[in-house]
N, C-alpha and C. Protein backbone atom coordinates (compact mmCIF):
# COMPACT_ATOMS: atom_id res chain seq x y z
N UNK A 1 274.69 239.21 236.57
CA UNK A 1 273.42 238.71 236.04
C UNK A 1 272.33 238.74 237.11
N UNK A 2 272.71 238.37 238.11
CA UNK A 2 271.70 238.46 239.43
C UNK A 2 271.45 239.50 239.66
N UNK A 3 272.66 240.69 239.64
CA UNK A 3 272.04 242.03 240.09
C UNK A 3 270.93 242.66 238.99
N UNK A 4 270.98 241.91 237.47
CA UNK A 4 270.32 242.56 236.63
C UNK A 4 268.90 242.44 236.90
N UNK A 5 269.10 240.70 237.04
CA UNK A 5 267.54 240.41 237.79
C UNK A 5 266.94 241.05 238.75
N UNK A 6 267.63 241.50 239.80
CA UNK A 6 266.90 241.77 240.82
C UNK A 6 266.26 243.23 240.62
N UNK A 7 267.47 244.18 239.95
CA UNK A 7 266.79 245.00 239.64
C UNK A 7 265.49 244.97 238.18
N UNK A 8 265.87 244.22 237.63
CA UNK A 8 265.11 244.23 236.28
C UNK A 8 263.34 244.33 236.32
N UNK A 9 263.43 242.95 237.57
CA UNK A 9 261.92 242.13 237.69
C UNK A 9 261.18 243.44 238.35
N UNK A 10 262.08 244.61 239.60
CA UNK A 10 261.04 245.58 240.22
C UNK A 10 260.48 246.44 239.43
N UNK A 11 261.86 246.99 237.95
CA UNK A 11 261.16 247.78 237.22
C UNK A 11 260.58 247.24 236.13
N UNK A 12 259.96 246.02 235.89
CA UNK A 12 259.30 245.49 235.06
C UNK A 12 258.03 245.58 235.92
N UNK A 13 258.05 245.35 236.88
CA UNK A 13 256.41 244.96 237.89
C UNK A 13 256.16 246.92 238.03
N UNK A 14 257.19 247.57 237.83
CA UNK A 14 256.50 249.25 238.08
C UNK A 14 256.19 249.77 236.75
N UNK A 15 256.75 249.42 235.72
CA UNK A 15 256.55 249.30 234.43
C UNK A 15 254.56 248.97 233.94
N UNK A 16 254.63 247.89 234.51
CA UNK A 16 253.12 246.99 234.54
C UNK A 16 252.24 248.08 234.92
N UNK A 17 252.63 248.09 236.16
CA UNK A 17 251.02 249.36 237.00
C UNK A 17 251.35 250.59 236.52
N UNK A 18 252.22 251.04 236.43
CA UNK A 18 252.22 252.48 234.99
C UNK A 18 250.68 252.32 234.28
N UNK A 19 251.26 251.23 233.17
CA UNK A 19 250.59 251.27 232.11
C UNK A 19 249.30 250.65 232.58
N UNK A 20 248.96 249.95 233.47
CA UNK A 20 247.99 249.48 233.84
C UNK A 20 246.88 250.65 234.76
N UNK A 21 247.65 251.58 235.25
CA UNK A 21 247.08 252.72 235.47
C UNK A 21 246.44 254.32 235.02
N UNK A 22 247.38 253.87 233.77
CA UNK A 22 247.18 255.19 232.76
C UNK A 22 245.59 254.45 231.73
N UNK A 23 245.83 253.09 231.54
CA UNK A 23 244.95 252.38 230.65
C UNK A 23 243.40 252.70 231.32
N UNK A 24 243.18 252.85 233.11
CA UNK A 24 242.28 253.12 234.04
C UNK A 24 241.60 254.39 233.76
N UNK A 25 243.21 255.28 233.82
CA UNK A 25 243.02 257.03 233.84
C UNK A 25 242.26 256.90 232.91
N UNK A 26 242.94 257.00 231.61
CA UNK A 26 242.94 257.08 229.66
C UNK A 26 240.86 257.91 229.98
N UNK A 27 240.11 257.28 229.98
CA UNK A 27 239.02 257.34 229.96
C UNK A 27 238.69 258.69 230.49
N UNK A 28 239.30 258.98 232.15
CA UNK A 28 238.79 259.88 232.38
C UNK A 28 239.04 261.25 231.84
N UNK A 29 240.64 261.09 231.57
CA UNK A 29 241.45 262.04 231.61
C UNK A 29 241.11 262.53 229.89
N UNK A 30 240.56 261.79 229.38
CA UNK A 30 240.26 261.93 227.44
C UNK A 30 238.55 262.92 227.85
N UNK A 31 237.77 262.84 228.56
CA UNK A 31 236.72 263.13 229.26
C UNK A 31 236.77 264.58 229.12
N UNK A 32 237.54 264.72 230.20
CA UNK A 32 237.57 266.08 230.84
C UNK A 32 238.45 266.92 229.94
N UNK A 33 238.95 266.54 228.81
CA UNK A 33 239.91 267.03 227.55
C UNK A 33 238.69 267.44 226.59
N UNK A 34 237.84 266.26 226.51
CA UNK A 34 236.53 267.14 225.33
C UNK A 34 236.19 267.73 226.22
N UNK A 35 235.74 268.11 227.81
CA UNK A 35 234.95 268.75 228.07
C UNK A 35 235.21 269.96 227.97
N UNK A 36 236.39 270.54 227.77
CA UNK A 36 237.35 271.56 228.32
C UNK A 36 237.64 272.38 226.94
N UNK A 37 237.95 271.07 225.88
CA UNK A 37 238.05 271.47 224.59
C UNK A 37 237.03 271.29 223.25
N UNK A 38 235.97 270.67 223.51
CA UNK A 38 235.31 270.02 222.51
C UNK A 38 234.16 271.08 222.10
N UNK A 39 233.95 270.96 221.12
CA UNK A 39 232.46 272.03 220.67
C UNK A 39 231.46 271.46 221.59
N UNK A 40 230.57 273.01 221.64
CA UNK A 40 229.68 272.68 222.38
C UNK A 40 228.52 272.61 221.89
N UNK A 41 227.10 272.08 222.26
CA UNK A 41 225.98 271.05 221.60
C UNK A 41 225.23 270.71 222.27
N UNK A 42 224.20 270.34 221.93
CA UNK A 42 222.63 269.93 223.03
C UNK A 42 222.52 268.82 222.72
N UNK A 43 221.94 267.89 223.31
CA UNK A 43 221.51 266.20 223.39
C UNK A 43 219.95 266.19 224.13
N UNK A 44 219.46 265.05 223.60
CA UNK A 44 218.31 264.66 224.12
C UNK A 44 218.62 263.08 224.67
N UNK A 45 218.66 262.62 225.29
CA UNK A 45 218.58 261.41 226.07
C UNK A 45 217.77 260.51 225.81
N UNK A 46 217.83 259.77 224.72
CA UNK A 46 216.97 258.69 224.42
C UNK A 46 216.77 257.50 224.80
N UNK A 47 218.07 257.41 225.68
CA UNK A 47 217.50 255.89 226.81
C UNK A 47 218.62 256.01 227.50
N UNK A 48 218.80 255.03 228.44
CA UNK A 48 219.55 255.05 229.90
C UNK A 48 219.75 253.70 230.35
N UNK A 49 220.62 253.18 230.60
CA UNK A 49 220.77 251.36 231.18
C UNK A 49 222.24 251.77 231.90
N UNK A 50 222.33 251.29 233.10
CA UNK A 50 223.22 250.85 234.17
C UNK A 50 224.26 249.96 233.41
N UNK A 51 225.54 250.48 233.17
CA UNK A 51 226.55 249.48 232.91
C UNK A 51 227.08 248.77 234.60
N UNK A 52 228.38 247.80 234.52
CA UNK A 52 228.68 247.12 235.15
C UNK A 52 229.48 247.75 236.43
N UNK A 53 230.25 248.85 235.20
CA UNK A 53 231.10 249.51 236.48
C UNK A 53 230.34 250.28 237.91
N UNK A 54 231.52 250.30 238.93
CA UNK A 54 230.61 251.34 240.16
C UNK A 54 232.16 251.39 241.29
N UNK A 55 231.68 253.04 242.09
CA UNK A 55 232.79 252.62 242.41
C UNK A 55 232.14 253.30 243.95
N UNK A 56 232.48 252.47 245.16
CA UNK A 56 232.55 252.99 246.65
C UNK A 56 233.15 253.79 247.37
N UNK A 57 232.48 254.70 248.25
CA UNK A 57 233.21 255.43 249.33
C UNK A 57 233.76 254.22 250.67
N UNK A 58 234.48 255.26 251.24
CA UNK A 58 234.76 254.25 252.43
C UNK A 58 234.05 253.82 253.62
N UNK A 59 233.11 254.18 253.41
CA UNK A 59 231.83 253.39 254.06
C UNK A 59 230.80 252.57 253.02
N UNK A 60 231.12 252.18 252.08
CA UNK A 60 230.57 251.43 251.47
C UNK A 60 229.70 251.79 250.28
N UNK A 61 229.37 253.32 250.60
CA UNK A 61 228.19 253.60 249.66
C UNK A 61 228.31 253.85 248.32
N UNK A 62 227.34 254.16 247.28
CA UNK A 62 227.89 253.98 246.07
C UNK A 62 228.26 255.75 245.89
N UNK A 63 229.34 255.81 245.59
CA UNK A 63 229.45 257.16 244.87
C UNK A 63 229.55 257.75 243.52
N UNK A 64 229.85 256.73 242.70
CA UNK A 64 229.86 256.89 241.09
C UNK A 64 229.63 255.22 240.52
N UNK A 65 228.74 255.20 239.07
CA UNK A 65 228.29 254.10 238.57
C UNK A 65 228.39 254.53 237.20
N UNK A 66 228.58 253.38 236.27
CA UNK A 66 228.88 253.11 235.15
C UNK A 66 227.54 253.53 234.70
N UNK A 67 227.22 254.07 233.42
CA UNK A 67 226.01 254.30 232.72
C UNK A 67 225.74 254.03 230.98
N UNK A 68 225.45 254.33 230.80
CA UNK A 68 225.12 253.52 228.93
C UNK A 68 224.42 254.74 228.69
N UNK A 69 224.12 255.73 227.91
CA UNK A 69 223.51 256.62 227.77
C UNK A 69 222.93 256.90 225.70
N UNK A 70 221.64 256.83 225.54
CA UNK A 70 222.16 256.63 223.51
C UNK A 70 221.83 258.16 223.79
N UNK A 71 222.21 258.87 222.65
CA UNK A 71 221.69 260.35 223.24
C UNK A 71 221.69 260.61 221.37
N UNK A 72 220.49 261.60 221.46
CA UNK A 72 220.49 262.12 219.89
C UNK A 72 221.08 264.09 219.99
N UNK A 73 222.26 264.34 219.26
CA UNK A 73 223.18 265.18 219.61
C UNK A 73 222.69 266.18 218.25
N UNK A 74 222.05 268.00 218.89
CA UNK A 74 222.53 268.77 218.08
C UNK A 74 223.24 269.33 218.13
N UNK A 75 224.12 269.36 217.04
CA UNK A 75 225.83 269.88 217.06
C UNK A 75 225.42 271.87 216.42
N UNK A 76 226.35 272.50 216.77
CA UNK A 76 225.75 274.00 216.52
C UNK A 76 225.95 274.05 214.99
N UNK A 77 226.61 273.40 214.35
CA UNK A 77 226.40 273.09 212.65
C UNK A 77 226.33 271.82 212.03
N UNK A 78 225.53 271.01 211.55
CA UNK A 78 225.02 269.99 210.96
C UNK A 78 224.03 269.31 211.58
N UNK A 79 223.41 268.07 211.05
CA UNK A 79 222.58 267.60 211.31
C UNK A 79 222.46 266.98 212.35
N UNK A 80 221.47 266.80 213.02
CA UNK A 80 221.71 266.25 214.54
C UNK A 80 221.49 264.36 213.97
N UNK A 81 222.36 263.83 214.93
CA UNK A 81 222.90 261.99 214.52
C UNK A 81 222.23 261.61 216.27
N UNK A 82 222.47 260.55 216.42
CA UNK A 82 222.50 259.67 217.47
C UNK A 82 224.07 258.84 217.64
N UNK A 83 224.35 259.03 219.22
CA UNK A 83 225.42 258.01 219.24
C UNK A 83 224.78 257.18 220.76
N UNK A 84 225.64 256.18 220.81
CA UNK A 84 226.06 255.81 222.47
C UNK A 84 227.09 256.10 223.46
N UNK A 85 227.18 256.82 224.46
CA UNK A 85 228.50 256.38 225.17
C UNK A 85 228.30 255.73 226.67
N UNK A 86 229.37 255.52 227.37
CA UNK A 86 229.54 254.58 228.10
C UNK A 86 230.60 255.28 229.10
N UNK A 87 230.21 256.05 230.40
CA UNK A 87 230.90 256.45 231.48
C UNK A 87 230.78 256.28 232.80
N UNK A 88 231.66 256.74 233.20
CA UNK A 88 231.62 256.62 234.69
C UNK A 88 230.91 258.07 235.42
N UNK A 89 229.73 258.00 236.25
CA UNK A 89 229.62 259.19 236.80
C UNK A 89 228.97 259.45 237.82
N UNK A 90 229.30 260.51 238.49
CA UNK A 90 228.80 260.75 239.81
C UNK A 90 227.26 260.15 240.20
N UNK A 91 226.95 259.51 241.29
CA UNK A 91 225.87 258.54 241.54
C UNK A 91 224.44 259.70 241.32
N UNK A 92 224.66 260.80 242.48
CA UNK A 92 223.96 262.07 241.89
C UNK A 92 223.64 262.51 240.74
N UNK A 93 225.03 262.92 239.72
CA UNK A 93 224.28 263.53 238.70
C UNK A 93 223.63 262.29 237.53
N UNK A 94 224.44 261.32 237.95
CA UNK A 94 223.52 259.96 236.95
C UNK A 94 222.04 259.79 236.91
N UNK A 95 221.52 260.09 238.52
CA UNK A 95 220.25 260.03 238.74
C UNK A 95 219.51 261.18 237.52
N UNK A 96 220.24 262.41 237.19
CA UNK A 96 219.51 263.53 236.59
C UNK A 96 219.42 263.25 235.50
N UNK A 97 220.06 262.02 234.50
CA UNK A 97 220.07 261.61 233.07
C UNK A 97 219.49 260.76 233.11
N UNK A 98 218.18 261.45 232.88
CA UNK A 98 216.79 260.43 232.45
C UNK A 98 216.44 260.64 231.11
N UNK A 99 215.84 259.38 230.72
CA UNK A 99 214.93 259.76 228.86
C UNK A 99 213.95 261.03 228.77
N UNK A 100 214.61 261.70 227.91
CA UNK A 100 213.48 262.75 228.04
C UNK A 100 213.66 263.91 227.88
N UNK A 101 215.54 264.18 228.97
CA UNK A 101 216.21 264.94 229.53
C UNK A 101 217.10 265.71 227.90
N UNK A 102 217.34 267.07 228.07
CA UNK A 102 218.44 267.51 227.57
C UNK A 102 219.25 268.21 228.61
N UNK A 103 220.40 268.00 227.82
CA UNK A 103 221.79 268.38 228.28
C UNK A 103 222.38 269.10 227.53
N UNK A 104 223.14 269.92 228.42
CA UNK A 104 224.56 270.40 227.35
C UNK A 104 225.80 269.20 226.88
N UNK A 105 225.93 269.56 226.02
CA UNK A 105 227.42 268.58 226.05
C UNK A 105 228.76 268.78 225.13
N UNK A 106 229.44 267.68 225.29
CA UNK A 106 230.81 268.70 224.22
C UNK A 106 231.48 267.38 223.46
N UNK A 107 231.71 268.18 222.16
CA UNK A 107 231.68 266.82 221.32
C UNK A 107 233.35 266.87 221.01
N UNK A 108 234.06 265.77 220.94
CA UNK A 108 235.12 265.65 220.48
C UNK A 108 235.40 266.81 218.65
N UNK A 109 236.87 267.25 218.37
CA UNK A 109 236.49 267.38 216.98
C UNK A 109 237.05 267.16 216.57
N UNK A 110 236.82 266.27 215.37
CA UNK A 110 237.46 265.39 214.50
C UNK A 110 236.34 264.07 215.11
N UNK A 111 236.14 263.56 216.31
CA UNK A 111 235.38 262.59 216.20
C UNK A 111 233.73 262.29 217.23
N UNK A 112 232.91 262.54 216.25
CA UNK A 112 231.60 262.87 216.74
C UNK A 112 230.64 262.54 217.77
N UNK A 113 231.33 261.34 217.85
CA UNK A 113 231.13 260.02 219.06
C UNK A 113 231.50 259.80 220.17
N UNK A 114 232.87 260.53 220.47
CA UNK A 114 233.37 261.50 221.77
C UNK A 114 232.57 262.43 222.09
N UNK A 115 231.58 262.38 223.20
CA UNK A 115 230.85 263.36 223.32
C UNK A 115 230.75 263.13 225.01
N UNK A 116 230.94 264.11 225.74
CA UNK A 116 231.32 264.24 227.30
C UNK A 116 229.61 265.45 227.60
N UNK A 117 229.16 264.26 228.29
CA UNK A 117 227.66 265.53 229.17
C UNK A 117 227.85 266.07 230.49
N UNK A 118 227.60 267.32 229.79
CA UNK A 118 227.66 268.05 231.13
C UNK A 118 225.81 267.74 232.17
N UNK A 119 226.37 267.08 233.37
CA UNK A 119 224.64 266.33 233.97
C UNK A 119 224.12 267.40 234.56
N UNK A 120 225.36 268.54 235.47
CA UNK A 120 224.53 269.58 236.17
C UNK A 120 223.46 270.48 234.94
N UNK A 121 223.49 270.61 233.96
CA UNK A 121 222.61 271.15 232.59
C UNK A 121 221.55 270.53 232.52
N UNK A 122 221.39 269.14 233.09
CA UNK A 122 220.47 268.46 233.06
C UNK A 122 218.89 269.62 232.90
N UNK A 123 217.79 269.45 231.93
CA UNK A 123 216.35 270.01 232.20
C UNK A 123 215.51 269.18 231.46
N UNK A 124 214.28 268.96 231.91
CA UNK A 124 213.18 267.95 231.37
C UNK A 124 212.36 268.71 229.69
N UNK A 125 212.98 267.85 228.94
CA UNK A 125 212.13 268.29 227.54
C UNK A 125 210.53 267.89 227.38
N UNK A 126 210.02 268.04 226.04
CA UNK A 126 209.00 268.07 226.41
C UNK A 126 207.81 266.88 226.31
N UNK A 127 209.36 265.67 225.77
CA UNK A 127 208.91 264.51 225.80
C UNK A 127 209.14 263.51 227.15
N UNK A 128 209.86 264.34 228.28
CA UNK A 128 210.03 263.68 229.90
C UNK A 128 208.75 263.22 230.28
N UNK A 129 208.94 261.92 230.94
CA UNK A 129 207.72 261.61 231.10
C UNK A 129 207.69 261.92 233.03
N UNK A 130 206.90 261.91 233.38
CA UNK A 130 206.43 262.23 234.96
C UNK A 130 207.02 261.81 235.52
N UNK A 131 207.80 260.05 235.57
CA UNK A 131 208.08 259.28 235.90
C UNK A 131 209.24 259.85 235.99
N UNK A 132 210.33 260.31 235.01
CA UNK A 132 211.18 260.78 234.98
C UNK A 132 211.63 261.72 235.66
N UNK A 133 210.57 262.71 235.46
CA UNK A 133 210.74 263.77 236.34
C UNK A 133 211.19 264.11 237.91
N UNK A 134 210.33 262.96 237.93
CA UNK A 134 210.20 262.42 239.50
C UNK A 134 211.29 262.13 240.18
N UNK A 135 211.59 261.40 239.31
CA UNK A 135 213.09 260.49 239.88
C UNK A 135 214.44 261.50 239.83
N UNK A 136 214.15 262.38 238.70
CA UNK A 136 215.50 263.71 238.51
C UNK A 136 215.02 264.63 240.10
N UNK A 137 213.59 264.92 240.23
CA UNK A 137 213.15 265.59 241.60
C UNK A 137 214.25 264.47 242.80
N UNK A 138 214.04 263.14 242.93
CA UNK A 138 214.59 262.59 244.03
C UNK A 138 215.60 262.93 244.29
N UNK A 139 216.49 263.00 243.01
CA UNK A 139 218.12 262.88 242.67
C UNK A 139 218.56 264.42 243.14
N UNK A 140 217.55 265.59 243.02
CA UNK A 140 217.66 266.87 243.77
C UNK A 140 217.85 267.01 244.87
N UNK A 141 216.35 266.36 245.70
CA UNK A 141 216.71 265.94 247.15
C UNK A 141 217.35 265.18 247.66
N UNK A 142 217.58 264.23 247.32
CA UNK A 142 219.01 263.48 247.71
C UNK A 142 219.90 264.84 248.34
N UNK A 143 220.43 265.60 246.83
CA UNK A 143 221.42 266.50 246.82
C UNK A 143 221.28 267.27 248.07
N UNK A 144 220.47 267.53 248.68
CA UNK A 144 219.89 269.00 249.42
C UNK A 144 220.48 267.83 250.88
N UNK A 145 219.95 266.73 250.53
CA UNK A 145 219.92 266.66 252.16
C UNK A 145 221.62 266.02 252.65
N UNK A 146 222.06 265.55 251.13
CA UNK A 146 223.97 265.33 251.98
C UNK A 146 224.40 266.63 252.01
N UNK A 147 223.86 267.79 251.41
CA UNK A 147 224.38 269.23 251.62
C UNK A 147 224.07 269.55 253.60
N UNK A 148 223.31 268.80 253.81
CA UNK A 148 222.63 269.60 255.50
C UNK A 148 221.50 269.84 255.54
N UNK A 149 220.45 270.33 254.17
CA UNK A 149 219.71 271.45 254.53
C UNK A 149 218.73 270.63 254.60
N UNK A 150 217.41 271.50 255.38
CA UNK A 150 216.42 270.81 255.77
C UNK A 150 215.31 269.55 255.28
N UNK A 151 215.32 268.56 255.61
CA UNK A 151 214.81 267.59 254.71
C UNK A 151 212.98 267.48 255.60
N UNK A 152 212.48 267.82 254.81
CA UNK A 152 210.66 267.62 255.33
C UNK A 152 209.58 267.80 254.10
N UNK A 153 208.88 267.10 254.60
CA UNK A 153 207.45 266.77 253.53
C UNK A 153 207.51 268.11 252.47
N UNK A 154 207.53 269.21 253.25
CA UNK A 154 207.36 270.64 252.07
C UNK A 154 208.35 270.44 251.06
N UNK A 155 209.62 270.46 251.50
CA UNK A 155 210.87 270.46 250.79
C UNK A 155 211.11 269.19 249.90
N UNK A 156 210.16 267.84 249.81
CA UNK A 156 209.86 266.92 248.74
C UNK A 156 208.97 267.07 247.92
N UNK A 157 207.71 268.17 248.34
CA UNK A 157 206.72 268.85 247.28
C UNK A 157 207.16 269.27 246.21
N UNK A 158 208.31 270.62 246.56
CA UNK A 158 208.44 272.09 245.99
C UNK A 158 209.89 271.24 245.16
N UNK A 159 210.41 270.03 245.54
CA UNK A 159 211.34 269.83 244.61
C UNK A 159 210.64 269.07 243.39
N UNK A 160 209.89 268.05 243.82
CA UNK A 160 209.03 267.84 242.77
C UNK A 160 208.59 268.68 241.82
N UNK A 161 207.54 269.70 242.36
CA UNK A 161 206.97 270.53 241.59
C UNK A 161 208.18 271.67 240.41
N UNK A 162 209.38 271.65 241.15
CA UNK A 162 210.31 272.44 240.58
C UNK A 162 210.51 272.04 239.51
N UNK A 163 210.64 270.30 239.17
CA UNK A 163 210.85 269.45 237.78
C UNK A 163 209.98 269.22 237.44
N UNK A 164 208.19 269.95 237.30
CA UNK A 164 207.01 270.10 236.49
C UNK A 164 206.62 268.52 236.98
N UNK A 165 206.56 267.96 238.13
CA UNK A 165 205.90 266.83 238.31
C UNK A 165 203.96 266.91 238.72
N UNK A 166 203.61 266.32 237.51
CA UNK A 166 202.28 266.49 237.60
C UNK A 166 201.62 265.28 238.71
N UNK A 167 201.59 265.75 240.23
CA UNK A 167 201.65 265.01 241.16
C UNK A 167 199.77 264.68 241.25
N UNK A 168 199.76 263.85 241.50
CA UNK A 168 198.25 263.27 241.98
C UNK A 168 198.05 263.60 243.76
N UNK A 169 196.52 264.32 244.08
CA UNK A 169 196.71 264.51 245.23
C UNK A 169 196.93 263.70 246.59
N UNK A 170 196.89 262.19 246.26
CA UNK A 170 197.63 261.50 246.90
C UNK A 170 198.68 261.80 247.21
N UNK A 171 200.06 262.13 246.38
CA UNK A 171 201.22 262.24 246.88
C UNK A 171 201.50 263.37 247.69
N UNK A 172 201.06 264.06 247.68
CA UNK A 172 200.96 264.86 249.01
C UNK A 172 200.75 264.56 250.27
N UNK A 173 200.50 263.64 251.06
CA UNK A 173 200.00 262.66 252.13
C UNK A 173 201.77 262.39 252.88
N UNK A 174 201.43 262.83 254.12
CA UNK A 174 202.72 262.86 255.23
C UNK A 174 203.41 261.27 254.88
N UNK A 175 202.65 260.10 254.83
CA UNK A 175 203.28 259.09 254.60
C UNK A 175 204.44 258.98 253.07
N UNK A 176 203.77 259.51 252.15
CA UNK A 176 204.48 259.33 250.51
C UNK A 176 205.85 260.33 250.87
N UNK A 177 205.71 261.55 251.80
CA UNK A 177 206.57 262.33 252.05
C UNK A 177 208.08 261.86 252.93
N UNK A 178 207.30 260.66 253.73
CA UNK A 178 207.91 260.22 255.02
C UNK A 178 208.95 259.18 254.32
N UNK A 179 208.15 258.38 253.27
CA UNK A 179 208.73 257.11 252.88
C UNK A 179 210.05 257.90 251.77
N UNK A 180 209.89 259.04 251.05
CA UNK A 180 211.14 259.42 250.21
C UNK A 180 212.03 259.80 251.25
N UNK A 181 211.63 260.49 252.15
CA UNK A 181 213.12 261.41 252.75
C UNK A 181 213.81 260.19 253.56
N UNK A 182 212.90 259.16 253.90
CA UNK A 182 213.77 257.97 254.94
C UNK A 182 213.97 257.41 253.80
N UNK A 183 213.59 256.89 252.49
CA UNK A 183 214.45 256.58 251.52
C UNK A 183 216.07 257.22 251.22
N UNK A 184 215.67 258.33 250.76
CA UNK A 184 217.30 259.31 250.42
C UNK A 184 218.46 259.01 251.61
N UNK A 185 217.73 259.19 252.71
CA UNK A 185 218.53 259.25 254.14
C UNK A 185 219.30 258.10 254.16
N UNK A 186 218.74 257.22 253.90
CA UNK A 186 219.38 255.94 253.92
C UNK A 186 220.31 255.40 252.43
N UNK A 187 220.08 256.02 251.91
CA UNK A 187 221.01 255.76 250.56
C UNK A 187 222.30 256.71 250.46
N UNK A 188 222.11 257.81 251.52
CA UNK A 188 223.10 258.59 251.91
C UNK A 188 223.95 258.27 252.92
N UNK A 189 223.58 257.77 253.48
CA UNK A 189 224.51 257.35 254.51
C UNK A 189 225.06 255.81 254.07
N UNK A 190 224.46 254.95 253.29
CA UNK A 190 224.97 254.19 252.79
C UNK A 190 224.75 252.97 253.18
N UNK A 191 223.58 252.72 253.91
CA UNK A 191 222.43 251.62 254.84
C UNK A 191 222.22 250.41 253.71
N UNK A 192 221.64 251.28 252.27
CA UNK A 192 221.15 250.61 250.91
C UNK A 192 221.99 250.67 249.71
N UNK A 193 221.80 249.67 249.08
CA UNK A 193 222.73 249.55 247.49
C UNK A 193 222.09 250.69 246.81
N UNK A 194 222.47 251.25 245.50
CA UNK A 194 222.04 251.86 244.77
C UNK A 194 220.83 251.35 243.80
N UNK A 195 220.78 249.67 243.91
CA UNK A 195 220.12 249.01 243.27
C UNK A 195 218.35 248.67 244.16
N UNK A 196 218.87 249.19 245.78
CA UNK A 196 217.82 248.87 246.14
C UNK A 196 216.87 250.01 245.98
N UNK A 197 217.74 251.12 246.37
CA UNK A 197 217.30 252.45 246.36
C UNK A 197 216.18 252.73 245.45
N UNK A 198 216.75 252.08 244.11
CA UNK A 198 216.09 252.42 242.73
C UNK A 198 214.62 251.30 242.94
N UNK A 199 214.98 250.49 243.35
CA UNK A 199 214.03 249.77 243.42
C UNK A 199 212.50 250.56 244.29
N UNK A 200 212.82 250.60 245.31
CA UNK A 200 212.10 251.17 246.30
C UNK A 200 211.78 252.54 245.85
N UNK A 201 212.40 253.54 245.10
CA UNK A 201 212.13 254.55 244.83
C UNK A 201 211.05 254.77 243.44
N UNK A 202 211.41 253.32 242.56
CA UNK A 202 209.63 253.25 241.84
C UNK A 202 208.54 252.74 242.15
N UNK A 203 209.02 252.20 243.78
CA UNK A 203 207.59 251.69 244.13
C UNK A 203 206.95 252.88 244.39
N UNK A 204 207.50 253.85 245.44
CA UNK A 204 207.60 254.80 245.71
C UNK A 204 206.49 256.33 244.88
N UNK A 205 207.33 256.54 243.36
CA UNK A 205 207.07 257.05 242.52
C UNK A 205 205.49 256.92 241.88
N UNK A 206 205.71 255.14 241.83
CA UNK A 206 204.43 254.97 241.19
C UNK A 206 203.41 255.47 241.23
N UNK A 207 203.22 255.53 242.54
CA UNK A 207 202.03 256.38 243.24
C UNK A 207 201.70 257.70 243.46
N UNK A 208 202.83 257.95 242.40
CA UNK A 208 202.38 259.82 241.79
C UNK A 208 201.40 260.21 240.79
């Protein structure tokens, strides 16, 4: 009876984190199954809110965050619907899913509401507002500068301008230039929350 216990209780406690780990996976691993298998379809991004989840590198910084996304979905046959979903995703390409934005994406089949976005597809429709734009421009340079490549006033213009940001000639001014790239820099290396980042990056914006 003792030996049953002793063995019983370890494979009951490995039993636990199994299922307690697959219940974790389940999400992602159902994800990358529509993405791989699901019809494919365009979305427009009709709003955006920060869920709870987020998850850290080992220096602290944020590397992926929970998102809320409602998105209105045309499917390549029937009528285009609205759903919500609710994922986990890279801190980068989250920045590029702004209101406004279409995407590619891939819809479960059989259920319509499974729908997995592809963010690198990310492009500004023609209801993006500036604001938006702006911030998908940051979320570019961000990208450029954990890649290495050169981070300077030109190279925050021409990314702007790349996402049709209708800039005021203020923002052109060495300071508006100075304050994004020591913004990014520091959210890259992992100095600032993701929450401050955002913060500072519409003070930032505003003044476009």
């Amino acid at each position: 009876m003792d030996t049953l216990i002793l063995v019983g209780i370890p494979l009951l406690l490995v039993a636990i984190f199994v299922v307690i780990g697959l219940a974790i996976a389940f999400p992602y691993i159902s994800r990358a199954v529509v993405k791989s298998t699901g019809a494919p379809a365009e979305a427009v991004i009709l709003s955006k809110r920060a869920g709870k989840g987020a998850a850290y590198g080992s220096n602290r910084s944020l590397i992926a965050q929970e998102i809320i996304l409602k998105l209105e979905v045309h499917p390549a046959v029937g009528a285009p619907y609205e759903t919500e979903i609710r994922y986990m995703e890279d801190v980068m390409n989250a920045m590029r899913l702004e209101p406004g934005y279409i995407v590619q994406v891939r819809v479960a089949r059989g259920n319509p509401d499974n729908v997995a976005v592809l963010a690198e597809t990310s492009r500004p429709g023609s209801n993006a507002s500036n604001l938006a734009r702006a911030q998908v421009a940051v979320a570019n340079f961000a990208q450029k500068v954990a890649r290495g490549e050169a981070a300077n006033g030109q190279g925050v213009m021409e990314t702007l301008q790349a996402e049709g940001v209708r800039a005021h000639p203020m923002a052109a001014q060495d300071d508006l230039r100075a304050r994004l790239e020591k913004l990014t820099e520091m959210m890259t290396a992992g100095l600032i929350t993701q929450q401050e980042f955002e913060t500072k990056k519409a003070e930032i914006l505003a003044k476009i």
